[in-house]
Structures are given as C-alpha cells and as structure tokens.
Protein backbone atom coordinates (compact mmCIF):
# COMPACT_ATOMS: atom_id res chain seq x y z
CA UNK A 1 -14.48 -175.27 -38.40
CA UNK A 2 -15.31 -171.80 -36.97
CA UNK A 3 -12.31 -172.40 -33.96
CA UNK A 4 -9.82 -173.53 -36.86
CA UNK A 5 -10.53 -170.38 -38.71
CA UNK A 6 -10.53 -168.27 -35.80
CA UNK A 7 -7.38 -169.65 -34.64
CA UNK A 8 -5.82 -169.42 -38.33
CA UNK A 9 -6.55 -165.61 -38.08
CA UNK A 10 -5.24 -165.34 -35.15
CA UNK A 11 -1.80 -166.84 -36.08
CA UNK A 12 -1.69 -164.41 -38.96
CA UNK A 13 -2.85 -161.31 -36.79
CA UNK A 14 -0.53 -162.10 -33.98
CA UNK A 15 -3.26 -162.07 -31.54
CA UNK A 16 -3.74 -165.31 -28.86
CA UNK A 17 -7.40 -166.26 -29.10
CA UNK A 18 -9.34 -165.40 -26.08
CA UNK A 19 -10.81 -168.83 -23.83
CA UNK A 20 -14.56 -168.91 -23.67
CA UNK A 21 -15.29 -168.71 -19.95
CA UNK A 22 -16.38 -172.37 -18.34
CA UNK A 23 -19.47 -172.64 -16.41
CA UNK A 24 -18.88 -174.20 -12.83
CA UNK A 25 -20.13 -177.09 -12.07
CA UNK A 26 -22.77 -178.13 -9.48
CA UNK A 27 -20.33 -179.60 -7.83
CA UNK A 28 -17.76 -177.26 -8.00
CA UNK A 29 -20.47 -174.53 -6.45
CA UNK A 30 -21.07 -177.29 -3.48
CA UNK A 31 -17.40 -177.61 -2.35
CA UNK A 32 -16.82 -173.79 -2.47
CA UNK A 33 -20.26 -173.65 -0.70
CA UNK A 34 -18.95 -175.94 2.08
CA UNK A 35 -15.69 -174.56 2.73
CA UNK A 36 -17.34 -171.17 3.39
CA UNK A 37 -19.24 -173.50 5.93
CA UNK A 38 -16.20 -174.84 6.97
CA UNK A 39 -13.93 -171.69 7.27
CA UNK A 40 -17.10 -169.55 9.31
CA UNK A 41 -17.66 -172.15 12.09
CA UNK A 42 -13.86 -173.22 12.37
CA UNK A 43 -13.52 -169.17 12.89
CA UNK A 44 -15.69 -169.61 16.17
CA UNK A 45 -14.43 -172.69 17.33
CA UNK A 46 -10.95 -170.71 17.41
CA UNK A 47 -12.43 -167.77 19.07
CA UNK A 48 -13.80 -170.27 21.55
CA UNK A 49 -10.80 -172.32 21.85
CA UNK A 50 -10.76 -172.59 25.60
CA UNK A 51 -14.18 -173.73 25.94
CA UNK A 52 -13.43 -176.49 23.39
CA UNK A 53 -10.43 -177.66 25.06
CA UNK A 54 -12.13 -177.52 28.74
CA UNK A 55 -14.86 -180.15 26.88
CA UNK A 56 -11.88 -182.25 25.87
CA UNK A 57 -10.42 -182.16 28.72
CA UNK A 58 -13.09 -183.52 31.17
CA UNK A 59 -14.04 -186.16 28.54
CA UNK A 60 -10.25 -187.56 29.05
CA UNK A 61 -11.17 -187.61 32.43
CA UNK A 62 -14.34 -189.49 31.76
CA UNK A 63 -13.22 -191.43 29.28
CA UNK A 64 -9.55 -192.44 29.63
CA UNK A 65 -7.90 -193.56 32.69
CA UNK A 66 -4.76 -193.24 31.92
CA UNK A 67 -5.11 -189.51 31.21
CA UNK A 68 -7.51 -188.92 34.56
CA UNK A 69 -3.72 -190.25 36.27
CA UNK A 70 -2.15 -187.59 34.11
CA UNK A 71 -4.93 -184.56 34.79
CA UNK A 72 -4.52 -185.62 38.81
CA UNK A 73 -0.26 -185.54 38.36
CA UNK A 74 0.00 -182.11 36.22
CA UNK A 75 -3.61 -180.83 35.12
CA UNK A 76 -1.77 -177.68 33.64
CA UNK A 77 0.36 -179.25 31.48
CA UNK A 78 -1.99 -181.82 30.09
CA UNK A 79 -4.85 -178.61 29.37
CA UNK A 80 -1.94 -176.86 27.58
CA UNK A 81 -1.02 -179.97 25.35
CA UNK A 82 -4.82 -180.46 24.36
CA UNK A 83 -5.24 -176.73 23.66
CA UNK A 84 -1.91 -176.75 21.36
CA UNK A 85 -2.81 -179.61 19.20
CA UNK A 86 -6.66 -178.18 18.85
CA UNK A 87 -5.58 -174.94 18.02
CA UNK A 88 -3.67 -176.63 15.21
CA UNK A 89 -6.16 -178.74 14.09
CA UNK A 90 -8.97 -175.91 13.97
CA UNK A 91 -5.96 -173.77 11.86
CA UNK A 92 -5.40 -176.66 9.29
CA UNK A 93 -9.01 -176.45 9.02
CA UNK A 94 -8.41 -172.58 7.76
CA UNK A 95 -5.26 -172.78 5.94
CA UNK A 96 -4.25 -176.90 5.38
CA UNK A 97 -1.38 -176.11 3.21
CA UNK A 98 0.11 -172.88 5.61
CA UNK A 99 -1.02 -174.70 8.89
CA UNK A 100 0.18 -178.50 7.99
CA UNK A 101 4.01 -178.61 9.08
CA UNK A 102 3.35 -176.67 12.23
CA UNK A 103 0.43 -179.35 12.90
CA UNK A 104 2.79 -182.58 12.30
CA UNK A 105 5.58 -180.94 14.55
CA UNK A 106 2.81 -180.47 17.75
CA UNK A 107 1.54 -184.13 16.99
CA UNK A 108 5.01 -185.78 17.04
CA UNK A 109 5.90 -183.92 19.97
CA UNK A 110 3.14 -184.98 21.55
CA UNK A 111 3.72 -188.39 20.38
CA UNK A 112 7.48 -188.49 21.61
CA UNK A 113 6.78 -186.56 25.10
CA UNK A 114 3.57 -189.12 26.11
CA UNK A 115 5.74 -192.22 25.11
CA UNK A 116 8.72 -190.85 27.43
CA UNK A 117 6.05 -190.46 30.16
CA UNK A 118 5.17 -193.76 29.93
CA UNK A 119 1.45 -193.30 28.72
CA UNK A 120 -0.05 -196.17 27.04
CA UNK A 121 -0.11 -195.89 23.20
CA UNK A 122 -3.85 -196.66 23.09
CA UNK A 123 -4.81 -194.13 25.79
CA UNK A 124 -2.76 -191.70 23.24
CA UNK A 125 -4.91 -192.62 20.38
CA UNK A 126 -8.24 -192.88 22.01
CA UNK A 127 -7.44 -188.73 23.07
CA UNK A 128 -7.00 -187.81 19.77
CA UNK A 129 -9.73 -189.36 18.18
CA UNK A 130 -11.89 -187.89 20.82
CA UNK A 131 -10.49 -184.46 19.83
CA UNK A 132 -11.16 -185.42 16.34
CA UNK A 133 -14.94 -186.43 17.65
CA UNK A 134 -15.23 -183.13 19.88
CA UNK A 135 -13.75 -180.66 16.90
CA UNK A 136 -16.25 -182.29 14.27
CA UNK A 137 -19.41 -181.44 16.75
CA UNK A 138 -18.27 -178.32 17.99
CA UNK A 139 -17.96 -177.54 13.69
CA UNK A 140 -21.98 -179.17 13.32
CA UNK A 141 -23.15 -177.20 16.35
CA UNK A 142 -22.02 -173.98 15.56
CA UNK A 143 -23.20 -174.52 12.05
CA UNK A 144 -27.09 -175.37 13.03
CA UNK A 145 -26.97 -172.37 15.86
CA UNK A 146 -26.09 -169.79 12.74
CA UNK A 147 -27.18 -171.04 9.70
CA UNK A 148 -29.20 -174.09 9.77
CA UNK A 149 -29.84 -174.65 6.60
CA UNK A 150 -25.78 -175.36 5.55
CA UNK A 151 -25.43 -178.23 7.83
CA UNK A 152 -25.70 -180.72 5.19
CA UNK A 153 -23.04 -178.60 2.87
CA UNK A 154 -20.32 -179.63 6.04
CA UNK A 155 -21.08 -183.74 4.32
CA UNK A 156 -19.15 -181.88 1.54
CA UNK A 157 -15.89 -181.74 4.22
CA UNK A 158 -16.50 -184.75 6.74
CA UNK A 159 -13.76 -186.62 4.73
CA UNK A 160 -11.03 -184.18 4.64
CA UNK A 161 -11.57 -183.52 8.64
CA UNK A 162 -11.70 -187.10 9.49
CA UNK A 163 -8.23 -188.23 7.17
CA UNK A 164 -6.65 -185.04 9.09
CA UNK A 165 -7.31 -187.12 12.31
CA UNK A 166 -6.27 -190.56 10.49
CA UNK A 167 -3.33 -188.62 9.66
CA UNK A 168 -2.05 -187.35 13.26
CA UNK A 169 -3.06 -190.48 14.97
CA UNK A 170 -0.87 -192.50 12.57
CA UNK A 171 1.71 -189.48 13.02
CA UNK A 172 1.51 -190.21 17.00
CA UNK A 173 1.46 -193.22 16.71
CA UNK A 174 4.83 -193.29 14.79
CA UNK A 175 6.18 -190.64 17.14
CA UNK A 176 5.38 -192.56 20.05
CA UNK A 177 7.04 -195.76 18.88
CA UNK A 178 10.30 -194.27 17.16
CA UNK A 179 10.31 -192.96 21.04
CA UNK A 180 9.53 -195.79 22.87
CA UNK A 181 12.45 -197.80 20.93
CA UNK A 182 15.09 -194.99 21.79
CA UNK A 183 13.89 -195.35 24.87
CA UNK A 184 14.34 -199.12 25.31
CA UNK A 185 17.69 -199.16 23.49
CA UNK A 186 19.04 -196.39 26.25
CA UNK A 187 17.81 -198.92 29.21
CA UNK A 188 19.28 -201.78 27.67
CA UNK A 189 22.62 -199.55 27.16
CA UNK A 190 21.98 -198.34 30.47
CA UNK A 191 21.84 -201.88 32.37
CA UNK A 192 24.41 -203.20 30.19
CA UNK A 193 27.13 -200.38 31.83
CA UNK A 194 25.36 -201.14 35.00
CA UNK A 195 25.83 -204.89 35.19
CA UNK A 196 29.28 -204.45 33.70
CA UNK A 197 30.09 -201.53 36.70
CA UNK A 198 29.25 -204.81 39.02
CA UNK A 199 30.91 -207.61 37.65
CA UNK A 200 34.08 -205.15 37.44
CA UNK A 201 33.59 -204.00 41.34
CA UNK A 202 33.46 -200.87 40.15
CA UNK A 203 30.13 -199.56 40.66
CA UNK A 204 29.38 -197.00 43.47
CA UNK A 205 27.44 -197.21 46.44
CA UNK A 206 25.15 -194.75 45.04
CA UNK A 207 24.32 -197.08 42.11
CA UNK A 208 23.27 -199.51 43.35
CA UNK A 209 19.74 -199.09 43.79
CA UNK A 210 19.34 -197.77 39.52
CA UNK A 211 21.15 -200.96 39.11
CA UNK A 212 19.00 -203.02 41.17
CA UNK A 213 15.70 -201.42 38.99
CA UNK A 214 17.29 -201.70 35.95
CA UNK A 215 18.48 -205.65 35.98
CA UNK A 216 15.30 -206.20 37.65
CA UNK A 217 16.81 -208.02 40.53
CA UNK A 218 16.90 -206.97 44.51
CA UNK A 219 19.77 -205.37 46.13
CA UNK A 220 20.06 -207.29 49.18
CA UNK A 221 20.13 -211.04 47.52
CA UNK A 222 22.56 -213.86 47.71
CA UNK A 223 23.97 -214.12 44.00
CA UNK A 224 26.47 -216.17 41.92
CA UNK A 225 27.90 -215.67 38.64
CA UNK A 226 27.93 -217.76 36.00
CA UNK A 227 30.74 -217.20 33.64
CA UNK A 228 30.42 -219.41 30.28
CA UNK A 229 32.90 -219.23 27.10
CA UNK A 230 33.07 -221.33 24.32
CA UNK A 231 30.90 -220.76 20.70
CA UNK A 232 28.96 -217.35 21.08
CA UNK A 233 26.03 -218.64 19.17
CA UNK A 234 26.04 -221.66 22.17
CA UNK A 235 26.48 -219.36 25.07
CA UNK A 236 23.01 -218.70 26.19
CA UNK A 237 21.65 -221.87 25.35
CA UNK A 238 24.63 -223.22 27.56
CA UNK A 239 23.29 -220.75 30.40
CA UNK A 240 20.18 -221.53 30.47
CA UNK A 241 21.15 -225.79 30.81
CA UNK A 242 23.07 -225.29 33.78
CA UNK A 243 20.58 -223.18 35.70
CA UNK A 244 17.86 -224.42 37.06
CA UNK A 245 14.22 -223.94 37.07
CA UNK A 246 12.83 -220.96 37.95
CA UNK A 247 16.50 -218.71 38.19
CA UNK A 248 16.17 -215.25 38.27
CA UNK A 249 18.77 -214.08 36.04
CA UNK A 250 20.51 -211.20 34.09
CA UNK A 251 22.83 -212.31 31.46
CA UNK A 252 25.61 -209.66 30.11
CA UNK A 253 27.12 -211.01 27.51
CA UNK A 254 31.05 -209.77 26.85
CA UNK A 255 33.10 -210.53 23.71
CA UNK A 256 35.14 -213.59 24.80
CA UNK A 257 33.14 -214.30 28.47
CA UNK A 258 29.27 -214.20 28.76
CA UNK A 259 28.20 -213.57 32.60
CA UNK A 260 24.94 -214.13 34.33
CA UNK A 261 24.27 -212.44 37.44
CA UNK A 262 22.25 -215.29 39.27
CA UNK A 263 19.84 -214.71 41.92
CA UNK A 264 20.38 -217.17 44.54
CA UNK A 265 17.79 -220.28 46.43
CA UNK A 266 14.51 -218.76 47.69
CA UNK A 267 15.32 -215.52 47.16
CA UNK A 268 14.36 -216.07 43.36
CA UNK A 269 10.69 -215.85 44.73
CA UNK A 270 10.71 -212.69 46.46
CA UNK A 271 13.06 -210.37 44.17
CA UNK A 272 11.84 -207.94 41.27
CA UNK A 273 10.64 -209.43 38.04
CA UNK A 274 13.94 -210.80 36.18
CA UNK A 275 15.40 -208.40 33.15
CA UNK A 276 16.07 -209.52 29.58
CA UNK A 277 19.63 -209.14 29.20
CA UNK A 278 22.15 -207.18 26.61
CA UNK A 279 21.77 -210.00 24.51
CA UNK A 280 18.26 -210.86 24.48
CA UNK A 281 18.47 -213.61 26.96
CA UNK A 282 15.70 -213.49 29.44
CA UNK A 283 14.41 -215.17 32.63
CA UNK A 284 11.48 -217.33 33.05
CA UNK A 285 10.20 -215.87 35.90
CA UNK A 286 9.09 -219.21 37.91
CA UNK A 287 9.96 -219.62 41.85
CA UNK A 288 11.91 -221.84 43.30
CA UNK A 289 15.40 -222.95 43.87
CA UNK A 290 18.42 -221.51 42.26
CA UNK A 291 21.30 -221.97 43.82
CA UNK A 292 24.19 -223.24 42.30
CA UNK A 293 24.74 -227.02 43.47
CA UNK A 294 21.06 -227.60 41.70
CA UNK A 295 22.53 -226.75 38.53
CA UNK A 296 22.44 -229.66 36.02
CA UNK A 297 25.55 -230.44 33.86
CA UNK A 298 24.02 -229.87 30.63
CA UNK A 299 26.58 -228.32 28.68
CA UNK A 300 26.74 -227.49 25.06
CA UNK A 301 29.47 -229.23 23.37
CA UNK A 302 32.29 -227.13 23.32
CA UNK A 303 31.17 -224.80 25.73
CA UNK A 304 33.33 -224.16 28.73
CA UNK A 305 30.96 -223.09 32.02
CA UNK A 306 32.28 -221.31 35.79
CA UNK A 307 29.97 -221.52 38.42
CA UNK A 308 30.98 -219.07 41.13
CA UNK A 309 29.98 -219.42 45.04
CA UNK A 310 27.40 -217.22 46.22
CA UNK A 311 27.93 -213.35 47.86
CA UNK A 312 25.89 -211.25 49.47
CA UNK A 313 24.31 -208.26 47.93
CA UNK A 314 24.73 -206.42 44.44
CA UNK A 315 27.62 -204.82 45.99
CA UNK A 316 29.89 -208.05 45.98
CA UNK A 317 28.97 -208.89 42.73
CA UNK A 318 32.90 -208.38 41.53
CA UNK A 319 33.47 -211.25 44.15
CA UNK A 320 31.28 -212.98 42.88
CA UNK A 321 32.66 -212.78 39.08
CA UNK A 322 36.03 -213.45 40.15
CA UNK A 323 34.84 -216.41 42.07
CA UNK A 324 33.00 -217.87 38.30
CA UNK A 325 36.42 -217.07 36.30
CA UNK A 326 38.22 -219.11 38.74
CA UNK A 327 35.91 -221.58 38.17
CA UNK A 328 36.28 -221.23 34.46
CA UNK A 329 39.95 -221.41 34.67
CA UNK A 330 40.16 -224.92 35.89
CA UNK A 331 37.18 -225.91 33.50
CA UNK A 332 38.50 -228.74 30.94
CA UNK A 333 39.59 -226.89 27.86
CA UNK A 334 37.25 -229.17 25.59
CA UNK A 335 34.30 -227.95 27.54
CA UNK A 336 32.00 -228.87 30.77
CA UNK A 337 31.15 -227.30 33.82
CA UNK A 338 32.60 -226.60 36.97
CA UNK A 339 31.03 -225.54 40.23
CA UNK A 340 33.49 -223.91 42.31
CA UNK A 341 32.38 -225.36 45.82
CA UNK A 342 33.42 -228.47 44.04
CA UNK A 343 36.79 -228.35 43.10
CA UNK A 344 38.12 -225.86 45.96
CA UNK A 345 42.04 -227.39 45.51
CA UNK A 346 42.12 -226.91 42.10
CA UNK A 347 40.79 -223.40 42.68
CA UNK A 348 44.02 -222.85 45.06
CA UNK A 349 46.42 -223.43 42.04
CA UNK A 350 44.24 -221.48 39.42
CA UNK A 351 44.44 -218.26 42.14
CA UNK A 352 48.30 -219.13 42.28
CA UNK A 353 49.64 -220.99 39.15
CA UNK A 354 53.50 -220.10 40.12
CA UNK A 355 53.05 -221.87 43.53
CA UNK A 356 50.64 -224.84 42.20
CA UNK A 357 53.83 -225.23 39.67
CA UNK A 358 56.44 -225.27 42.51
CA UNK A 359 54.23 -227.44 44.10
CA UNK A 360 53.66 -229.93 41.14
CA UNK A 361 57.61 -229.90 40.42
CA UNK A 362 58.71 -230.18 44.34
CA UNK A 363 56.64 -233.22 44.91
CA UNK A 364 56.04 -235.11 41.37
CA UNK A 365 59.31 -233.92 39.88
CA UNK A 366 61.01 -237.32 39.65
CA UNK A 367 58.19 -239.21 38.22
CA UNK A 368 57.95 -236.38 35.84
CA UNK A 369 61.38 -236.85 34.62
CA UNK A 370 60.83 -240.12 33.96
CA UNK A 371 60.08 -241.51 29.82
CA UNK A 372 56.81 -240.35 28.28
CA UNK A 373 55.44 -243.49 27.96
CA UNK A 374 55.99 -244.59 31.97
CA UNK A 375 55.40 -241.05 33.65
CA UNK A 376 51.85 -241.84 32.27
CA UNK A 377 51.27 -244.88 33.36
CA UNK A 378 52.54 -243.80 36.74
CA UNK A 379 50.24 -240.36 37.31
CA UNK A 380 47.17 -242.03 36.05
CA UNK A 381 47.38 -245.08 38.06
CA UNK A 382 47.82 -242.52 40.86
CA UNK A 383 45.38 -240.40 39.69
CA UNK A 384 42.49 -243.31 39.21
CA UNK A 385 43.42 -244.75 43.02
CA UNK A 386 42.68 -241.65 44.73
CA UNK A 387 39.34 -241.43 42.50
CA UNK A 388 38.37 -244.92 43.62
CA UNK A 389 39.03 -243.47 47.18
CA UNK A 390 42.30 -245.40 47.84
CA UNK A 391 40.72 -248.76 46.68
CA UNK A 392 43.42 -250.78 44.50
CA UNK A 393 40.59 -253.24 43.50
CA UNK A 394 38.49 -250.75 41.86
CA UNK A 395 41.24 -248.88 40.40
CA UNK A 396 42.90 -251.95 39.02
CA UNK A 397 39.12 -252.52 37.54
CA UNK A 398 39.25 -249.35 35.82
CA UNK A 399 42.64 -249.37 35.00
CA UNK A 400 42.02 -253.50 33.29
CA UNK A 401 44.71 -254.57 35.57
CA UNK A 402 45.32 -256.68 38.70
CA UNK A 403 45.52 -255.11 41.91
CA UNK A 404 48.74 -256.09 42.85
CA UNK A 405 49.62 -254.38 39.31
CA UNK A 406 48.05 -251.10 41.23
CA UNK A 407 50.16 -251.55 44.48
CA UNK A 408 53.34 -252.08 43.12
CA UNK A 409 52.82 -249.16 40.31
CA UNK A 410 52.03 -246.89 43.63
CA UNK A 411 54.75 -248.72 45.72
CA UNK A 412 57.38 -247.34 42.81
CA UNK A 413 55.57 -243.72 43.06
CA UNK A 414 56.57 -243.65 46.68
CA UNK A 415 59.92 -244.57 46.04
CA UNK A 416 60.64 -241.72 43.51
CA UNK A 417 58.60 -239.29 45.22
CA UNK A 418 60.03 -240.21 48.75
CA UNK A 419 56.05 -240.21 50.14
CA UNK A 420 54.50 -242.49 51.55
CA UNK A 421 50.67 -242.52 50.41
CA UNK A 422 50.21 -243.75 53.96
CA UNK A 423 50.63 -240.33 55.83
CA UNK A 424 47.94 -238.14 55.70
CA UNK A 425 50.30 -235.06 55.18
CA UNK A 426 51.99 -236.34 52.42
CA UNK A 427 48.63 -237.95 50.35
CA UNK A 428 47.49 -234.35 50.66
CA UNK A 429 50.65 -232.53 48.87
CA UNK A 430 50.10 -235.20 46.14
CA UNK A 431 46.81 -234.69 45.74
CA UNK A 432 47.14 -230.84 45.13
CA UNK A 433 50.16 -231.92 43.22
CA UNK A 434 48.47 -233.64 40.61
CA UNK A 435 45.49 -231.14 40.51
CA UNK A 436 48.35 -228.40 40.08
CA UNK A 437 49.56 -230.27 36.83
CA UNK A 438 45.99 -231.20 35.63
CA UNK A 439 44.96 -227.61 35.75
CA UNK A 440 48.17 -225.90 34.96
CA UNK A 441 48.56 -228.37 31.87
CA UNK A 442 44.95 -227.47 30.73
C-alpha cells in the first residue's frame, strides 16, 4: 500500500521512484569470488606461457605417437601451434566474449592444417584434451602455491573451462573433417583427370608416377581396358561380372563409355593397393589371376562390354583403350561381351569399315542382290557351316535340314560368288566377308 502511494506521488510530482538496492546473493558473492580466482592464476599461467607449453609439449611426446612423428619431422612448428592455441585458451579464460572469435579461428586452423598433414583425427583430439587437462592444473597449482584457501572457489569455474575444451575439440573436429572431405574430393578429381590423361594417350612422361599413386596401381604392369556401355545404372555391376576374382582395377566412368584400367595376371598380387574409382566402384583387393581370357561372360542385359588385349606399362594405356573400343565396336548391339583376342577378323573391319565394306560387296555382292527372303537363307546357311567347322551334317542339324539341303545351298553360293569354298584363299575372303557385313550391319 505504502509502494502504491509512493508511486502515486511520484506520478503527480514528476519524479521516477528510486529502486531499493538488492542484496547479493551467496551465490552471486561465490561466482564473483571465483572469477577473481580464475582471472589471478590465468594471469600467471600467461606470464608463464612457455613453460606451460614446453609441459604440453613433452606430454605429446609421451603420450601420442602420432605427434612424437610430428615433434621428430618439425619440432618448431608443432611448439608454435601448441603455444598459439594455449595462449588463446588462457585469454578466453580473461576475456570469453573479446577472446572467443580469435580462439575458434586458431582451433579451425589447426583443425584444417593437421587434417591436410595427414594426422589422425584422434591423435588431434587426444592433444587438445591434454591441453585442456594441463591448463586446468597449471590454473589449481598456481592457485594452492598463492592462496590456498580459494582452491575450492575454482569448483565455481571447472564447468565453464571444461565446455571451452568440449567446444574446440568439437570445433577441430569439424575443421578437420570439412578438410579431410575437400581433400578427398580433390584426389578423386585429381585421379579422375589422371586416368582420363591415360586412356586419351595424353598424359606425360612426367605423370606417370602421380598417376601410378593416385589409381593405386604400379607403373610397370601389363594392363587391359575394359570398355562397357549400355544402362549407366548397369555399368559397374556389368564390370565387375566380367572380371575375375581378385582384379586390380580402376574404373573411370565417362558419360556414354565407362573404362576400367585392369591390372593384368600375377601382377594383380604384387601392385599397390587398388583405388576406388570416379564413380565409387572399387577393387576387392584379392590375388590372383586377372587377365582377360579368365573373364566370365556375365553380362547385364543390355549392356554392351570391350575387352581390350593387354600393353605394357601405364604409358600405353591409350593403346590399350583403343584396343577395348574396338572391341566394343564389333560387340552385338543388344548387348554381350567381346574379348578382342577372340574375334581378331572382325577387329580388321571395325579398324577399317570402308575396306571391310569393299570387301563384303566385292565378294558377297551377288548373293546380296539376290530377294530378301533367299539372300538369307543363303548367308546363314553359309554362316552356320563355317561355325560347325565345314561339317554339312551338323549344320544341316542346326539349320533342321538335310545335308544334301546344306551342299547344294553352298554349291549355289559358289556359283554366284565364283569361289570355290574348297580353296583355302578364297574360304578366307568369305569368311572376313561375312564378318565385314555382320559387324558393319550391327
């Protein structure tokens, strides 16, 4: 009632009532009582700073392995890192708000620069807690050699000095690993120009060796390539069927043509480690054989595959991709794969499709003149005796016709191709002849 009447008068004099003054609280009196604490023994760990971070030091070297590597490599820069970040850390003790930003920036930085060097994450994190650890009984040292009796105030301020090290090591930590995924994304980028530079032929001399570390995979090999087409979804399933156990591998995939650069037989036990690829595809790492006549035909449906023949070296990688698009060219258009080594003739006309087309017209050009219905009849009765090796019994098995249905079907091809299927010279010029028109027509 007394307030309301005060304030009442006040209103009418114009005057703003004065607050009582508050009492503090006990607890209020403790926390002001502990960052005196606080602020007088961080004051003489920062006077001592050099002392402190010589302690930190050689319990890194104690402690951590990773850092006693470090200390051995470059002692001066690794004393220099620990001073920075506990100079910070004794500051923020100071002035939290004033210090804070400048504290964060040292921590990522320290973060970012270990991750490029390759130190382990947990090695990273074990050195900051012990600075944490170190800082903490430097501040309960100092406190018991000059005042004894405020030791227990510093309870007061054990949680704000431990969250500040929760705080950086989670900073570092996301540092490190923002880092650490730049860093993988510029190797991947890296190997993907480098394994492009050699299934182009275009990488240097000079290369060769980063490319060699970077696709995990030796520089003097024997290698193939495997070029595969077809659904891109499909394509590294399709790799991995026609490869066999234990390949050592790097697959680059391109937009219309994935290519894997294959390590070849034995030497898949010796190389480096194999290297995921630009797509994600990786290799098993198991020896053994991996050459390409002990690839199975496992091919995805609709999936087109070229298996090159082997080269020597990184350097002849190009060869080596030219080799698997050949292959690829005279792949059946509804899918399948083709080892090159196996189908050398038809790999003639794919390198030369104008003369596999003079060929095909100079030497089948009558029969295929002739009506739709009997030019078909004609090629694939040729076609299926040559399969069956020259046997007119088994073609006239396959074909569900007699055999003297066979001979006189190849008795008219001689006629109107004025060959005779009996002279080695001219059984090989059909032969190519029909492989031109197969592959041409595919």
């Amino acid at each position: 009632m007394q307030h309301a009447v005060r304030s009442r008068a006040a209103i009418r004099t114009g005057l703003t009532p004065v607050p009582r003054p508050r009492t503090p609280s006990v607890a209020s009196l403790m926390d002001a009582d502990a960052l005196r604490v606080l602020h007088r023994a961080a004051r003489a760990l920062l006077d001592d700073l050099p002392d402190l971070t010589d302690r930190l030091v050689a319990l890194l070297r104690e402690q951590e392995p990773a850092y006693r590597t470090a200390l051995t490599k470059d002692p001066t820069a690794t004393w220099q890192e620990a001073h920075r970040s506990l100079r910070h850390s004794v500051t923020s003790l100071l002035d939290p708000r004033g210090a804070r930003d400048a504290a964060r920036r040292c921590s990522w930085r320290i973060g970012a620069a270990r991750a490029e060097q390759g130190l382990p994450l947990d090695a990273l994190l074990h050195a900051f807690r012990l600075g944490g650890s170190l800082v903490w009984q430097r501040l309960v040292e100092e406190t018991s050699r000059t005042a004894p009796e405020d030791v227990r105030l510093l309870v007061h301020v054990a949680a704000d000095v431990w969250n500040f090290v929760d705080e950086h090591c989670t900073l570092v930590a996301d540092a490190y690993r923002q880092t650490e995924w730049q860093l993988g994304r510029r190797r991947e980028n890296r190997a993907r120009l480098l394994a492009a530079g050699l299934l182009d032929g275009t990488s240097r001399i000079a290369d060769l060796p980063e490319a060699a570390q970077a696709l995990g995979l030796p520089e003097y090999g024997r290698y193939y390539v495997v070029a595969v087409t077809g659904a891109p979804p499909a394509r590294s399933d399709a790799a991995r069927a026609v490869l066999p156990p234990g390949a050592r591998v790097h697959w680059h995939a391109g937009t219309d043509v994935g290519y894997g650069i294959v390590l070849d037989g034995a030497d898949g036990a010796d190389g480096a480690d194999g290297a995921d690829g630009a797509d994600g595809t990786d290799d098993d790492g198991l020896p053994g054989p991996a050459g390409p006549e002990d690839a199975p035909d496992a091919p995805v449906a609709g999936v087109r595959i070229g298996i090159g023949s082997a080269v020597d070296g990184l350097a002849s990688v190009g060869d080596a991709r030219r080799r698997a698009d050949t292959a690829l060219e005279i792949c059946p258009r509804t899918g399948g794969t083709v080892r090159l080594a196996d189908h050398l003739p038809a790999a003639l006309v794919a390198s030369s499709p104008e003369l596999g087309g003079a060929l095909a017209e100079r030497v089948l050009g009558p029969l295929l003149r002739l009506e739709a219905a009997d030019r078909e009849v004609l090629l694939d009765t040729l076609t299926t005796w040559l399969d069956c090796d020259g046997s007119a019994q088994r073609a006239g098995e396959r074909l569900y016709c007699h055999r003297n249905t066979v001979l006189n079907r190849l008795r008219r091809c001689e006629q109107l191709t004025g060959r005779s299927l009996a002279r080695p010279a001219d059984l090989v010029e059909i032969s190519l002849a029909l492989t031109a028109r197969r592959v041409l027509r595919d």
